[in-house]
C-alpha atoms as a PDB file:
ATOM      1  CA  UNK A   1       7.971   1.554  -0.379  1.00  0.00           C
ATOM      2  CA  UNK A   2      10.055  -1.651  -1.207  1.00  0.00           C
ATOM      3  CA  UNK A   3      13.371  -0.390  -2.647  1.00  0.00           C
ATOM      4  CA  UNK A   4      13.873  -2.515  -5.387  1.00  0.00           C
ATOM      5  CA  UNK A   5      17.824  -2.428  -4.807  1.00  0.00           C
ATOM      6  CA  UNK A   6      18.342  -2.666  -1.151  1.00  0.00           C
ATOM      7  CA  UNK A   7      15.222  -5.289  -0.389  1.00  0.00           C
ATOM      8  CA  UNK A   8      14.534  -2.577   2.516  1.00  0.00           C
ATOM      9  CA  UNK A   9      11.370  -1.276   2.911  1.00  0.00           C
ATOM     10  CA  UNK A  10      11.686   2.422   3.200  1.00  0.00           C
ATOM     11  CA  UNK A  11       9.175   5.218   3.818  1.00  0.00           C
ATOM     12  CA  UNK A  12       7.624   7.536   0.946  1.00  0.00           C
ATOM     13  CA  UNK A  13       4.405   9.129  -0.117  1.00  0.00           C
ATOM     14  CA  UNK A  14       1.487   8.769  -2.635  1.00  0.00           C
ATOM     15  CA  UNK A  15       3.518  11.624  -4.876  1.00  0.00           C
ATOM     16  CA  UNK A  16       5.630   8.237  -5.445  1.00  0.00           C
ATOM     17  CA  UNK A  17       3.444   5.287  -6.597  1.00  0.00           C
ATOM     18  CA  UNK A  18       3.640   5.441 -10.633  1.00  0.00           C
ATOM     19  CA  UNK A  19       1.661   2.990 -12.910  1.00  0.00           C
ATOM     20  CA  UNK A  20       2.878  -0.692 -12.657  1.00  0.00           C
ATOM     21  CA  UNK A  21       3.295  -0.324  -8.650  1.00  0.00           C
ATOM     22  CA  UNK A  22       1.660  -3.002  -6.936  1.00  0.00           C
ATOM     23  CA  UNK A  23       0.005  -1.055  -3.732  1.00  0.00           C
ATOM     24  CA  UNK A  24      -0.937  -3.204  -1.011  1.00  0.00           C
ATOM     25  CA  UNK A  25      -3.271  -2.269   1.781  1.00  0.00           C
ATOM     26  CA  UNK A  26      -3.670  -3.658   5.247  1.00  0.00           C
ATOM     27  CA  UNK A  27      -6.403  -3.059   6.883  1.00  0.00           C
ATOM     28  CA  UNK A  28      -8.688  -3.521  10.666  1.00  0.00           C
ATOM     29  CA  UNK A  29     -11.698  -5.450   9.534  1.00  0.00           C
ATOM     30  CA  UNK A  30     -12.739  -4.996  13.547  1.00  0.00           C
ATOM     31  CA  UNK A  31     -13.663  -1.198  13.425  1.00  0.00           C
ATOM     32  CA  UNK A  32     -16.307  -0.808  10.524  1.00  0.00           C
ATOM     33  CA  UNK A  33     -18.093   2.722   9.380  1.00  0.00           C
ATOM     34  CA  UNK A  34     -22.104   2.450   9.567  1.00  0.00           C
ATOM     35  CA  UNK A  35     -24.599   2.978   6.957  1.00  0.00           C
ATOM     36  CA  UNK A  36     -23.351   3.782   3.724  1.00  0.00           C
ATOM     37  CA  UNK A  37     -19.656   3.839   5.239  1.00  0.00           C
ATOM     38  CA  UNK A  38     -20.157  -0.300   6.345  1.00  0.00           C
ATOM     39  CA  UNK A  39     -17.846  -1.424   3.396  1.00  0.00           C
ATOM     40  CA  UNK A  40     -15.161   1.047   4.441  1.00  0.00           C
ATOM     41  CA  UNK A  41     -11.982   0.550   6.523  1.00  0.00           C
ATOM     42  CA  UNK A  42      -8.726   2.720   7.690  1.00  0.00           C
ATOM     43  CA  UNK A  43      -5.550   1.351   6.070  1.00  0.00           C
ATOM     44  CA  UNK A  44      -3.196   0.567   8.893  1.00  0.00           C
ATOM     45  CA  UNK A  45      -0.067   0.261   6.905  1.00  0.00           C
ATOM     46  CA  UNK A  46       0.503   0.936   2.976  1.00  0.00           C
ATOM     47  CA  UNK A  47       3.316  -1.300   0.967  1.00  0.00           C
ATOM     48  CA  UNK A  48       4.054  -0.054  -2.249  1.00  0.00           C
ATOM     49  CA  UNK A  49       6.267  -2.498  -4.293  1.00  0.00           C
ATOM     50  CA  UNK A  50       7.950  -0.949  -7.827  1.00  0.00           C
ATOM     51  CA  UNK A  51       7.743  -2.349 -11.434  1.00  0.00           C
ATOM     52  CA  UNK A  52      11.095  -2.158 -11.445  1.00  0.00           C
ATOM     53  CA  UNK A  53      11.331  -4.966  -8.344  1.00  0.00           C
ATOM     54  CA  UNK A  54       8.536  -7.512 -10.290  1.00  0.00           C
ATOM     55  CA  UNK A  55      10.787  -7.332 -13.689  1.00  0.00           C
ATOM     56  CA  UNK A  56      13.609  -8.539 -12.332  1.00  0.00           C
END
């Protein structure tokens, strides 16, 4: 999570994202699912960024 104060990037949880967060995902296109899972990939790292840090 980006703390909207500090400008640090700090750790947190899904409990914390509230709507208005931007979420971003990265992700590693080079390990795939098969079949119906094709179109489906493991985030690597989360970056939640707050309203409060886009208003300001």
């Amino acid at each position: 999570m980006l703390n909207a104060k500090t400008k640090e990037i700090e750790s947190s949880g899904f409990s914390k994202i509230k709507e208005g967060d931007s979420v971003h995902f990265v992700v590693s296109k080079t390990n795939p699912g098969t079949g119906k899972e094709k179109n489906r990939y493991d985030a690597v790292r989360i970056l939640m960024i707050p309203q409060e840090f886009t208003a300001q």
